[in-house]
PDB file of N, CA and C in Angstrom:
ATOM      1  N   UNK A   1     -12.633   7.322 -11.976  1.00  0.00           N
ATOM      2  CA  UNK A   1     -11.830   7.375 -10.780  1.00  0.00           C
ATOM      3  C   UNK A   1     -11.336   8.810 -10.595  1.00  0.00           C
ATOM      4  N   UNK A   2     -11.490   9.664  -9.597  1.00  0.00           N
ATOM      5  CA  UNK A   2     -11.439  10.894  -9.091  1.00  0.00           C
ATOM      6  C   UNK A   2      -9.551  11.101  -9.117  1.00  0.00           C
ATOM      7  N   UNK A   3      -8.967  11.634  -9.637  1.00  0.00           N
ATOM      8  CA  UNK A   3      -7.627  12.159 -10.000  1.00  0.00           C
ATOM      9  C   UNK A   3      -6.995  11.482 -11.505  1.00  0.00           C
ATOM     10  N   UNK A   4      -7.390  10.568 -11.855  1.00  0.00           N
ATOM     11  CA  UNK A   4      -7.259  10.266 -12.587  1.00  0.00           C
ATOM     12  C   UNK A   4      -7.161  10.832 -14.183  1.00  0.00           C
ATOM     13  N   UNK A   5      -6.008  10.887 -15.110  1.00  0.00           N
ATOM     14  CA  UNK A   5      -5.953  11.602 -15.743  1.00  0.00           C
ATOM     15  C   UNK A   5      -5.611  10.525 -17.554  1.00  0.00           C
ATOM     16  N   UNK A   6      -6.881  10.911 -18.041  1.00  0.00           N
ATOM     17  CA  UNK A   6      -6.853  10.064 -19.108  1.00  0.00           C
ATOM     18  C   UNK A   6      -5.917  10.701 -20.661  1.00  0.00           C
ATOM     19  N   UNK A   7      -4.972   9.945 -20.840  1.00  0.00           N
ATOM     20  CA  UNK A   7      -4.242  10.273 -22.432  1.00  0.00           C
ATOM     21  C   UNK A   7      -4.663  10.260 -23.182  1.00  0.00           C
ATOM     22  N   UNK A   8      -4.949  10.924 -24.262  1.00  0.00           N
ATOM     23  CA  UNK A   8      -5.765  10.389 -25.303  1.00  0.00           C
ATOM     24  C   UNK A   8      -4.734  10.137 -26.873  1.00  0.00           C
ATOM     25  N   UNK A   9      -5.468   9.435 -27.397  1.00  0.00           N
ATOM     26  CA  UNK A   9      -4.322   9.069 -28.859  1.00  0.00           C
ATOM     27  C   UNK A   9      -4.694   9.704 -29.700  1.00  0.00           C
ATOM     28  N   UNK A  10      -3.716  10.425 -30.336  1.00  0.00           N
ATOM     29  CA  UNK A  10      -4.159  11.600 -31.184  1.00  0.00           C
ATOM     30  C   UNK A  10      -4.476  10.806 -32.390  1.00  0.00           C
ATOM     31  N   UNK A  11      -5.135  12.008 -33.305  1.00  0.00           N
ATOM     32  CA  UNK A  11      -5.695  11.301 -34.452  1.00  0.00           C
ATOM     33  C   UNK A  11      -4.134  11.727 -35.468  1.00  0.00           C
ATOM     34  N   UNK A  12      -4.860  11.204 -36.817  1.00  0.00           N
ATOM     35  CA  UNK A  12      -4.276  10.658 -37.753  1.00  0.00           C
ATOM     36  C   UNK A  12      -3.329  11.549 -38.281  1.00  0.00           C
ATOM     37  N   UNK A  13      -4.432  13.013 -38.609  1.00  0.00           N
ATOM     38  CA  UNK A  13      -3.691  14.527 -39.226  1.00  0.00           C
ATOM     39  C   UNK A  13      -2.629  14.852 -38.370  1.00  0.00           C
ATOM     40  N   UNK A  14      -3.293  14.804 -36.581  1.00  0.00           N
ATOM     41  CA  UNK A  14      -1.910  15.179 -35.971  1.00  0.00           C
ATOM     42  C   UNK A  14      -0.623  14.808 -36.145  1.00  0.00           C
ATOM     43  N   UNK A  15      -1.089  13.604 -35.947  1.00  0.00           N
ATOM     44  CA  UNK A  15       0.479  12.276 -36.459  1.00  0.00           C
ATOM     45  C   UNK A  15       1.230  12.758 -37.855  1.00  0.00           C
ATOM     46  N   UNK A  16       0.542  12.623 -38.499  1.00  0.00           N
ATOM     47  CA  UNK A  16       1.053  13.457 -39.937  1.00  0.00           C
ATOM     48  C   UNK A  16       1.321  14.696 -40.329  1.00  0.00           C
ATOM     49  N   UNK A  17       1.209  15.401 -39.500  1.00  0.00           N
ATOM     50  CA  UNK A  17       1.429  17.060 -39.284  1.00  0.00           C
ATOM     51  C   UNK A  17       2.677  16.921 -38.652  1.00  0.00           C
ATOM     52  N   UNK A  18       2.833  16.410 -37.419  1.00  0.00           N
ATOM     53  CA  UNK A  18       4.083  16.109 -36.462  1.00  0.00           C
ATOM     54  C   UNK A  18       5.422  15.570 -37.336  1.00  0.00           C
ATOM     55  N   UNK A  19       4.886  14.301 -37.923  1.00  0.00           N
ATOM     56  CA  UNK A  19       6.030  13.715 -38.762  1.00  0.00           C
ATOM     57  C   UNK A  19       6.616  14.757 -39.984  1.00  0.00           C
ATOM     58  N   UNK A  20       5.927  15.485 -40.439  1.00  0.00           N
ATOM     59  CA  UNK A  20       6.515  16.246 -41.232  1.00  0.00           C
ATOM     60  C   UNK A  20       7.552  17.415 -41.083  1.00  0.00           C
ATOM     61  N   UNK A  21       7.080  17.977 -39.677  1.00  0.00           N
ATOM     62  CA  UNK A  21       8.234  18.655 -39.408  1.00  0.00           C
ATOM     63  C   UNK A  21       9.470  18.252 -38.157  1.00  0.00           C
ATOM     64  N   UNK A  22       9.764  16.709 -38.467  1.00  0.00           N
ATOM     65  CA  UNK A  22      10.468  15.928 -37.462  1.00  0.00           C
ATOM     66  C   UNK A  22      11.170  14.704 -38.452  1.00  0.00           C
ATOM     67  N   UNK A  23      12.134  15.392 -38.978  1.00  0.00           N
ATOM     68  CA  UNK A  23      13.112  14.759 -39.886  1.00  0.00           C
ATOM     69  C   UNK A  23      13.425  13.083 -38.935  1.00  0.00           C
ATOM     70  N   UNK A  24      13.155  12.141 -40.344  1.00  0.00           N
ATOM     71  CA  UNK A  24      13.625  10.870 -39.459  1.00  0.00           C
ATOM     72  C   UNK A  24      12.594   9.775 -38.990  1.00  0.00           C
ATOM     73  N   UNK A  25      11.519  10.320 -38.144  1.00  0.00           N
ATOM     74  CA  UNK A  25      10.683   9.752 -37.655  1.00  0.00           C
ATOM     75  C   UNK A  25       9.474   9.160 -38.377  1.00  0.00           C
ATOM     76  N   UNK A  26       9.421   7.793 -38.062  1.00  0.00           N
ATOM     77  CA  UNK A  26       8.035   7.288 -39.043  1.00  0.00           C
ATOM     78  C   UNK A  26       6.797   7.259 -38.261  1.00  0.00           C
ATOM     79  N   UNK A  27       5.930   6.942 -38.576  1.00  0.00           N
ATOM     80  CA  UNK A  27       4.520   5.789 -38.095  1.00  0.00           C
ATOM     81  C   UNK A  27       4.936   4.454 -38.773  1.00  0.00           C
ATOM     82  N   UNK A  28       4.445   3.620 -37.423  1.00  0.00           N
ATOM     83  CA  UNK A  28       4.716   1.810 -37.952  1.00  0.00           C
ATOM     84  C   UNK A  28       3.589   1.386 -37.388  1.00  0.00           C
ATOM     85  N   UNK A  29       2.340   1.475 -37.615  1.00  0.00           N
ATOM     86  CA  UNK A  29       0.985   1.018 -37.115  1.00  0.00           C
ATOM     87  C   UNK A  29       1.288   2.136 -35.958  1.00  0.00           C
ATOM     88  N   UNK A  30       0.917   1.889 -34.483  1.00  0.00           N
ATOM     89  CA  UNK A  30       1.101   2.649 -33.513  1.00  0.00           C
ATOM     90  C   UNK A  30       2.002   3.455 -32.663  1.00  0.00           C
ATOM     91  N   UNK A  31       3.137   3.058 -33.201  1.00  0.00           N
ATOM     92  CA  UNK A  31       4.299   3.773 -32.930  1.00  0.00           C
ATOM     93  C   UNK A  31       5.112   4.633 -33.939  1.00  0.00           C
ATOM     94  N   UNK A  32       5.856   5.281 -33.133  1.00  0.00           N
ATOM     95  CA  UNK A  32       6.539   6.485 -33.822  1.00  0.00           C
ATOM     96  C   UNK A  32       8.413   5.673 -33.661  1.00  0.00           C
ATOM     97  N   UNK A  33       8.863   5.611 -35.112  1.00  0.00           N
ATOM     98  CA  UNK A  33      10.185   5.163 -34.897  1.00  0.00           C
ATOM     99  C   UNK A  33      11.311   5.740 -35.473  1.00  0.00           C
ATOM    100  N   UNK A  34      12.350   5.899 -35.179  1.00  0.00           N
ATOM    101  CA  UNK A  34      13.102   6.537 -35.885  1.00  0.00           C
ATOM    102  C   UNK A  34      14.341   5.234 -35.798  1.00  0.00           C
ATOM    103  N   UNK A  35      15.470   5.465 -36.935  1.00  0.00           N
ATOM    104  CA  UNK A  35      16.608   4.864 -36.989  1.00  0.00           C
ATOM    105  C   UNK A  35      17.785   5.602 -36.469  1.00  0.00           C
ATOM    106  N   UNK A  36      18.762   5.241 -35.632  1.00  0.00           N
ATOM    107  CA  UNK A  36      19.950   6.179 -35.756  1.00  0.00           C
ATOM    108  C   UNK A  36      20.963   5.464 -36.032  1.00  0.00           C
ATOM    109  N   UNK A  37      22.011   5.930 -36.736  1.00  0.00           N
ATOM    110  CA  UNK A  37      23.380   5.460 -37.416  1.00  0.00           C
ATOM    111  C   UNK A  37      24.752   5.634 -36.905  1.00  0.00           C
ATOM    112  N   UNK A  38      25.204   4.919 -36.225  1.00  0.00           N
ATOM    113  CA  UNK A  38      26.843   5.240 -35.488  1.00  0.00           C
ATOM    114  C   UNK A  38      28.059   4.730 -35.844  1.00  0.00           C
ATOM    115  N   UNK A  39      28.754   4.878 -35.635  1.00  0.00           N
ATOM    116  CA  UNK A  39      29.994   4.749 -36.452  1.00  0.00           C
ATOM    117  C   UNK A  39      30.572   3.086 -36.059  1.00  0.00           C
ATOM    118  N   UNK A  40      30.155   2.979 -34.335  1.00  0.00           N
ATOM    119  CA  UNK A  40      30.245   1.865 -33.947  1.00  0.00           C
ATOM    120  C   UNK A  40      29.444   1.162 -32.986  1.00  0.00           C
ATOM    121  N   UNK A  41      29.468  -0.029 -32.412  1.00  0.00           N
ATOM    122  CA  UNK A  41      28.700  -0.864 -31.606  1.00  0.00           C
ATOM    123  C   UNK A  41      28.320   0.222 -30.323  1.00  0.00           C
ATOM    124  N   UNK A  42      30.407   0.523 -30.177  1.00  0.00           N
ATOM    125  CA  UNK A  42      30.136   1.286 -28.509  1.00  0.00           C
ATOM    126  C   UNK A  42      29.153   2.764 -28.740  1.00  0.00           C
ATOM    127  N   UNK A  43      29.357   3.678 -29.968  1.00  0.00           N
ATOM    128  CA  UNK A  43      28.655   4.426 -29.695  1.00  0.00           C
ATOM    129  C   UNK A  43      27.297   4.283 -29.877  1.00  0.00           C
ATOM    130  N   UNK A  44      26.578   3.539 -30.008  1.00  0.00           N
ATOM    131  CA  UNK A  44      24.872   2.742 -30.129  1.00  0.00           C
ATOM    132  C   UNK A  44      24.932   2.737 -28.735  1.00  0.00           C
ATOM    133  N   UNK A  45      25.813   1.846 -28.002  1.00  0.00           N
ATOM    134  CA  UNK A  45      25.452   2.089 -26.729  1.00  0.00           C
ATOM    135  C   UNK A  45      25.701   3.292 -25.756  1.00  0.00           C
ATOM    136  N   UNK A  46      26.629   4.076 -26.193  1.00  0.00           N
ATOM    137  CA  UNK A  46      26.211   5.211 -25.291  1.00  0.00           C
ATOM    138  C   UNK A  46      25.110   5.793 -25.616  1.00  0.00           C
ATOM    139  N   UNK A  47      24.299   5.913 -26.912  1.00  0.00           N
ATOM    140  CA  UNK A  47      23.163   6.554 -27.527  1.00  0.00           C
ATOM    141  C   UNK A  47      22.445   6.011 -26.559  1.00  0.00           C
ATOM    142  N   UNK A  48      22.149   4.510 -26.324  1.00  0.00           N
ATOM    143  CA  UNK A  48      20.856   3.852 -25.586  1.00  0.00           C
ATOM    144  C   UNK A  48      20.694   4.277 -24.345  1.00  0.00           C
ATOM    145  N   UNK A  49      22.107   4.546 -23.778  1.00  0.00           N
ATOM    146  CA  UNK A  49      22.369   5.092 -22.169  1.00  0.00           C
ATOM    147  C   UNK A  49      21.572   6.279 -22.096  1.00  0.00           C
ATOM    148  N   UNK A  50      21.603   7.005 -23.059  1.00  0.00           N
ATOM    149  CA  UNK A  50      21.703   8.776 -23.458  1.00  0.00           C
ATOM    150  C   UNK A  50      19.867   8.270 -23.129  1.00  0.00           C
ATOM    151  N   UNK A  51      19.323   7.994 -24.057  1.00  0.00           N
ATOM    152  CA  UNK A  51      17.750   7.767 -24.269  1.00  0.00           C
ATOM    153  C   UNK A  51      17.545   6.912 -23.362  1.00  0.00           C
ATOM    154  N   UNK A  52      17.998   6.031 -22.467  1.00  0.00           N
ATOM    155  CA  UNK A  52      17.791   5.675 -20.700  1.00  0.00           C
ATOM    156  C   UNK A  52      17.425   6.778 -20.122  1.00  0.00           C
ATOM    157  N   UNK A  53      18.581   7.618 -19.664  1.00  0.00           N
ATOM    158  CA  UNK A  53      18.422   8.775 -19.288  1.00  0.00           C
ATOM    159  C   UNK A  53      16.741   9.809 -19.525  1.00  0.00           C
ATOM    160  N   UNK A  54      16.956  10.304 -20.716  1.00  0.00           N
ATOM    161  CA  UNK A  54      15.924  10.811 -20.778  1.00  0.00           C
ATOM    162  C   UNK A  54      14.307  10.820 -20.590  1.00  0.00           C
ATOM    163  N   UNK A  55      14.498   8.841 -20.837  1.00  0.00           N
ATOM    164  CA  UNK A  55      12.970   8.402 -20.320  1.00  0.00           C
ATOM    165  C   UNK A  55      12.777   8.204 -19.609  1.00  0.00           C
ATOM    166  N   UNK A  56      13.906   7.981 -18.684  1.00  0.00           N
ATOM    167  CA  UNK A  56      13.615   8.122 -17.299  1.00  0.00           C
ATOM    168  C   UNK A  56      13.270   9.396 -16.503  1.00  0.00           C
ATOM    169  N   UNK A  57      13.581  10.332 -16.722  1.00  0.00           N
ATOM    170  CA  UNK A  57      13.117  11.429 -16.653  1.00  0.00           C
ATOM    171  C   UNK A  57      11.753  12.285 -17.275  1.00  0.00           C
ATOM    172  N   UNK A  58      10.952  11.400 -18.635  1.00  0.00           N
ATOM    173  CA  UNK A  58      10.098  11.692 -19.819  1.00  0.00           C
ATOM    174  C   UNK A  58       8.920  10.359 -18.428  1.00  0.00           C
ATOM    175  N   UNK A  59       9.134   9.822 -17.576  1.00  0.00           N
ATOM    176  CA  UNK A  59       8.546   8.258 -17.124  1.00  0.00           C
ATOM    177  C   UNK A  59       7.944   7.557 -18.066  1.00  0.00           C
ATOM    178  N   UNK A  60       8.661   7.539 -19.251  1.00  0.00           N
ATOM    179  CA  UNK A  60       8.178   7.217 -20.478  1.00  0.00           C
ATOM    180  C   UNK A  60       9.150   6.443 -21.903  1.00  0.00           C
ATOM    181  N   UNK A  61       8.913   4.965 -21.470  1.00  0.00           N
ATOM    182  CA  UNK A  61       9.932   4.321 -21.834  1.00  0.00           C
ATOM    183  C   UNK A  61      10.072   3.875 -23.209  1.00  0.00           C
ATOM    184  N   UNK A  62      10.673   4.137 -24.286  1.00  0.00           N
ATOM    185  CA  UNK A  62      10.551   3.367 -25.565  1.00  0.00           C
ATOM    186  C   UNK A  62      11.376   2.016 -25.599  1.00  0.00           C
ATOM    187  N   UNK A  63      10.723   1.232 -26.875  1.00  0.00           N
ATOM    188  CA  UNK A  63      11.438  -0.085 -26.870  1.00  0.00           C
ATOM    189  C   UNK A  63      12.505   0.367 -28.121  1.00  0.00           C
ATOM    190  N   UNK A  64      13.784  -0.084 -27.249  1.00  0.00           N
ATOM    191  CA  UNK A  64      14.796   0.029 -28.241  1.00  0.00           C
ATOM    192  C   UNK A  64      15.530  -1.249 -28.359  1.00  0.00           C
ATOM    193  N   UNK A  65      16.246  -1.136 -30.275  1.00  0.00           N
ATOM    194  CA  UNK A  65      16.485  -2.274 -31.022  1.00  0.00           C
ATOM    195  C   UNK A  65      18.211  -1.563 -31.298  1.00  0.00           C
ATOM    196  N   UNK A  66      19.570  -2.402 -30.967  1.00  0.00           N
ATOM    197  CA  UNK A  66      20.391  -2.134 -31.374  1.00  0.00           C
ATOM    198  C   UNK A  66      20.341  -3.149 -32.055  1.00  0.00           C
ATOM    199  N   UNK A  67      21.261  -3.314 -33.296  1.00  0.00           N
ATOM    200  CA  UNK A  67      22.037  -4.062 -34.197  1.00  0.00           C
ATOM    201  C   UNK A  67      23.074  -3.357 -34.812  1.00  0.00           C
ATOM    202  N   UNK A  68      24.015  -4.011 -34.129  1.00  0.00           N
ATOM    203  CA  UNK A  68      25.924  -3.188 -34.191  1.00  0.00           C
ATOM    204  C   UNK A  68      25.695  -2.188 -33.903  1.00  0.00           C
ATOM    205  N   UNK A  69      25.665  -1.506 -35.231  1.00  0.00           N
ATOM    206  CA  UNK A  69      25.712   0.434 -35.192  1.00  0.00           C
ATOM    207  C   UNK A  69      24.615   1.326 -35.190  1.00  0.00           C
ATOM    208  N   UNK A  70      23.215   0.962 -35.512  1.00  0.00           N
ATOM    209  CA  UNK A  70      22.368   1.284 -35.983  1.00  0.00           C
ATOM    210  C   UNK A  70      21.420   0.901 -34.493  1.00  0.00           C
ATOM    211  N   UNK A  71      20.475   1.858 -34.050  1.00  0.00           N
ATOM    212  CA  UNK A  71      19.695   1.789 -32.894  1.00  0.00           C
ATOM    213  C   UNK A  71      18.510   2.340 -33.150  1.00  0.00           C
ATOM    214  N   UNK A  72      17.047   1.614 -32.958  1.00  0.00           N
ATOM    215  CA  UNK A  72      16.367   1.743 -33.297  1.00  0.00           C
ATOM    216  C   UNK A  72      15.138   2.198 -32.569  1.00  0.00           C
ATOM    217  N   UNK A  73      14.502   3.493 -32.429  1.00  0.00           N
ATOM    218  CA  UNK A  73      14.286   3.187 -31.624  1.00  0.00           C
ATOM    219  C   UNK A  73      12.513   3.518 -31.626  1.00  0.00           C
ATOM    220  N   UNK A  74      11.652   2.848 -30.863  1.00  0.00           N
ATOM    221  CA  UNK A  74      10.234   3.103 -30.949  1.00  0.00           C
ATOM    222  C   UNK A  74       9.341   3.297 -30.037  1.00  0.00           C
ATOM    223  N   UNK A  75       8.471   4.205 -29.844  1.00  0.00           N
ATOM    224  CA  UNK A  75       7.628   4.906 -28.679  1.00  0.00           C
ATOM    225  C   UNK A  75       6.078   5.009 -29.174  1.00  0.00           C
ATOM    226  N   UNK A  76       5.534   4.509 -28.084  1.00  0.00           N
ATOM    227  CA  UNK A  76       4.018   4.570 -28.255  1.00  0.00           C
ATOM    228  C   UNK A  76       3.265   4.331 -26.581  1.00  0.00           C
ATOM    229  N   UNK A  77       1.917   4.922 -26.592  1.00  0.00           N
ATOM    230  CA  UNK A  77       1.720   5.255 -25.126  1.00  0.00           C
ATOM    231  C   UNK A  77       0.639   3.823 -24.867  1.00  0.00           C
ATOM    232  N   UNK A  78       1.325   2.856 -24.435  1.00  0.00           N
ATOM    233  CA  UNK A  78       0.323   1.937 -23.630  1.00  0.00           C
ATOM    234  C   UNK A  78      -0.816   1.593 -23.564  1.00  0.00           C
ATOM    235  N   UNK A  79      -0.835   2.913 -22.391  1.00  0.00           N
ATOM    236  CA  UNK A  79      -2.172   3.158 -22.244  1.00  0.00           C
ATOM    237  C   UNK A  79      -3.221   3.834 -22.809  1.00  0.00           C
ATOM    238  N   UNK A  80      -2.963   4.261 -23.896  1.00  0.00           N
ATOM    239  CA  UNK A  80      -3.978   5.195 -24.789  1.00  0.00           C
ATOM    240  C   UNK A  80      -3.630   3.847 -26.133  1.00  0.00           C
ATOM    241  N   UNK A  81      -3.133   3.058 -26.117  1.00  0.00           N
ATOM    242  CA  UNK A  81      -3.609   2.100 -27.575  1.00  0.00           C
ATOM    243  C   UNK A  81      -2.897   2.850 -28.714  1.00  0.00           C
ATOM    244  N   UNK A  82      -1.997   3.901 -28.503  1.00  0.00           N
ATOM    245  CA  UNK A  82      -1.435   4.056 -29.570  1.00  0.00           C
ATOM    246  C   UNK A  82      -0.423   5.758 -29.356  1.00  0.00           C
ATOM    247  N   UNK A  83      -0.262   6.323 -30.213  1.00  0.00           N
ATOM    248  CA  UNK A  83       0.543   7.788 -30.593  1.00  0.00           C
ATOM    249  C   UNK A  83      -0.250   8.436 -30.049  1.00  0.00           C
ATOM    250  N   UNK A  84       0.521   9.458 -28.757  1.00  0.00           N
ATOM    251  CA  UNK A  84       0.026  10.169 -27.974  1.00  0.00           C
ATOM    252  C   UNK A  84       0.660  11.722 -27.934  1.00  0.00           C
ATOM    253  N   UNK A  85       0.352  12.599 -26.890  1.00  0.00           N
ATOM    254  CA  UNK A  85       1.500  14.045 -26.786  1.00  0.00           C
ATOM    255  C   UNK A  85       3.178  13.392 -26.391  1.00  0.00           C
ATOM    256  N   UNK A  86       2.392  12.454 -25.280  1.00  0.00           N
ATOM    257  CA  UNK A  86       3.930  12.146 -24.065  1.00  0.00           C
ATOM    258  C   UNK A  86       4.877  11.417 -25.572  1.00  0.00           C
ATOM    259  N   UNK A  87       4.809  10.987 -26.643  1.00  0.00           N
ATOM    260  CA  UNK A  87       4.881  10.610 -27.604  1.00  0.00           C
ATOM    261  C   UNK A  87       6.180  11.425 -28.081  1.00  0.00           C
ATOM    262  N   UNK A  88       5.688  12.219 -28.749  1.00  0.00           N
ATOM    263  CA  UNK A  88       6.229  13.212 -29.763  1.00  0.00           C
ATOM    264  C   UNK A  88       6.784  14.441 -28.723  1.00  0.00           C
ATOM    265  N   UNK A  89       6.602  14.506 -27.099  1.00  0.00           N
ATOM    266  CA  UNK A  89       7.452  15.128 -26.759  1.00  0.00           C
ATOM    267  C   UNK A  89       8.838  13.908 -25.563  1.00  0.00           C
ATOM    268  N   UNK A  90       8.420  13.192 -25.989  1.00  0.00           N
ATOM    269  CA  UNK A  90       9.941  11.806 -25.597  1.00  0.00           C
ATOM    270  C   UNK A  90      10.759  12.419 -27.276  1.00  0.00           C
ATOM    271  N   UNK A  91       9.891  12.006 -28.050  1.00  0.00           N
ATOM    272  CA  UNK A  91      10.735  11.880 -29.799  1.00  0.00           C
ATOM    273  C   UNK A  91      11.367  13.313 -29.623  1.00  0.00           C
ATOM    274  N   UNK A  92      10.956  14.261 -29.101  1.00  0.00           N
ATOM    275  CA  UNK A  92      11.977  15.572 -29.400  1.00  0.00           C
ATOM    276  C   UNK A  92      12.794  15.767 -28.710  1.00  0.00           C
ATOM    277  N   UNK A  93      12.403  14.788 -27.228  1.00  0.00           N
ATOM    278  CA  UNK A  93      13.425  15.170 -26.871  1.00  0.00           C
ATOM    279  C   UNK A  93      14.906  14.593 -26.594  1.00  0.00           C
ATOM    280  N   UNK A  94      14.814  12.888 -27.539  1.00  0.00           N
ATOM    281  CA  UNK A  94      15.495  12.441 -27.697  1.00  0.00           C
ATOM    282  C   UNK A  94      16.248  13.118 -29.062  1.00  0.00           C
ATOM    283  N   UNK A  95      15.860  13.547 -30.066  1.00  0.00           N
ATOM    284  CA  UNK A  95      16.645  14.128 -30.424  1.00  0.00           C
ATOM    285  C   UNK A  95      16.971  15.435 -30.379  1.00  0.00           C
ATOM    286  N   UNK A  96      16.937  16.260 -29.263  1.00  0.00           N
ATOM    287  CA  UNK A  96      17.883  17.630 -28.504  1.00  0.00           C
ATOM    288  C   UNK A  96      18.537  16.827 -27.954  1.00  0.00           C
ATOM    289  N   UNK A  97      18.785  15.637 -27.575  1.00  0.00           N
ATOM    290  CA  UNK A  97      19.589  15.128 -26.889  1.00  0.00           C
ATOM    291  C   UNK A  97      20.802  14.965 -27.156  1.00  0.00           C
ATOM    292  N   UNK A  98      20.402  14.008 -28.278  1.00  0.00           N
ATOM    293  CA  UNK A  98      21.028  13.639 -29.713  1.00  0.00           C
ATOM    294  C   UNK A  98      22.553  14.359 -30.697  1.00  0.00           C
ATOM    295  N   UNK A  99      21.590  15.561 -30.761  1.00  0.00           N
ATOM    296  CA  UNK A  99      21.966  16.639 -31.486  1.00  0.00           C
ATOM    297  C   UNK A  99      22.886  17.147 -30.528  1.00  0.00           C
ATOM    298  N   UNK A 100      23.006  17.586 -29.258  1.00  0.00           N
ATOM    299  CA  UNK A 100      23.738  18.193 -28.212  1.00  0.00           C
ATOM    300  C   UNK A 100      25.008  17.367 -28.159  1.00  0.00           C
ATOM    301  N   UNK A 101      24.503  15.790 -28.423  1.00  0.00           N
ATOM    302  CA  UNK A 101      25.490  15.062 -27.464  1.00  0.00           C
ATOM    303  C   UNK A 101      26.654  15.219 -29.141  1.00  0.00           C
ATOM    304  N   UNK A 102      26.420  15.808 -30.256  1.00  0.00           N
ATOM    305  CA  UNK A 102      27.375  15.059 -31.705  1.00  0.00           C
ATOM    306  C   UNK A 102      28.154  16.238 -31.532  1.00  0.00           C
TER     307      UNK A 102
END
């Protein structure tokens, strides 16, 4: 299809090159996840607001897991079947976010 612009899922080394210099962040089969830790319920939820924000702006949504304090959160591209660029630049830039907002 003529404009059409295909993602591709990076391979394995990339993924593992990336995670190493990105404190926090795992591989869980196809996604990239990280944990974050808050002092309380309410601040988990301003975190989730915070990473609303940004993916909405990234058009690139992760599935996030609160329980109480702890927010969890995980990104992987759809449409490419797995860990992509749009990937690991959502993950950074949720945490500049992160980091700005402490």
């Amino acid at each position: 299809m003529a404009g059409t612009r295909t993602i591709e899922k990076l391979d394995t080394e990339s993924i593992r090159g990336w995670l190493a210099s990105h404190k926090g962040w795992k591989r869980q089969a196809n996604k990239l996840t990280k944990d974050f830790a808050f002092s309380s319920f309410r601040d988990s939820v301003v975190f989730v607001n915070r990473v609303a924000s940004v993916a909405d702006s990234h058009n690139h949504h992760p599935d996030i897991d609160v329980r109480y304090s702890t927010v969890t959160v995980a990104v992987t591209t759809h449409d490419a079947g797995g860990i992509t660029a749009k990937d690991f630049a959502l993950a950074e830039e949720i945490d500049f976010s992160t980091s700005r907002a402490e």
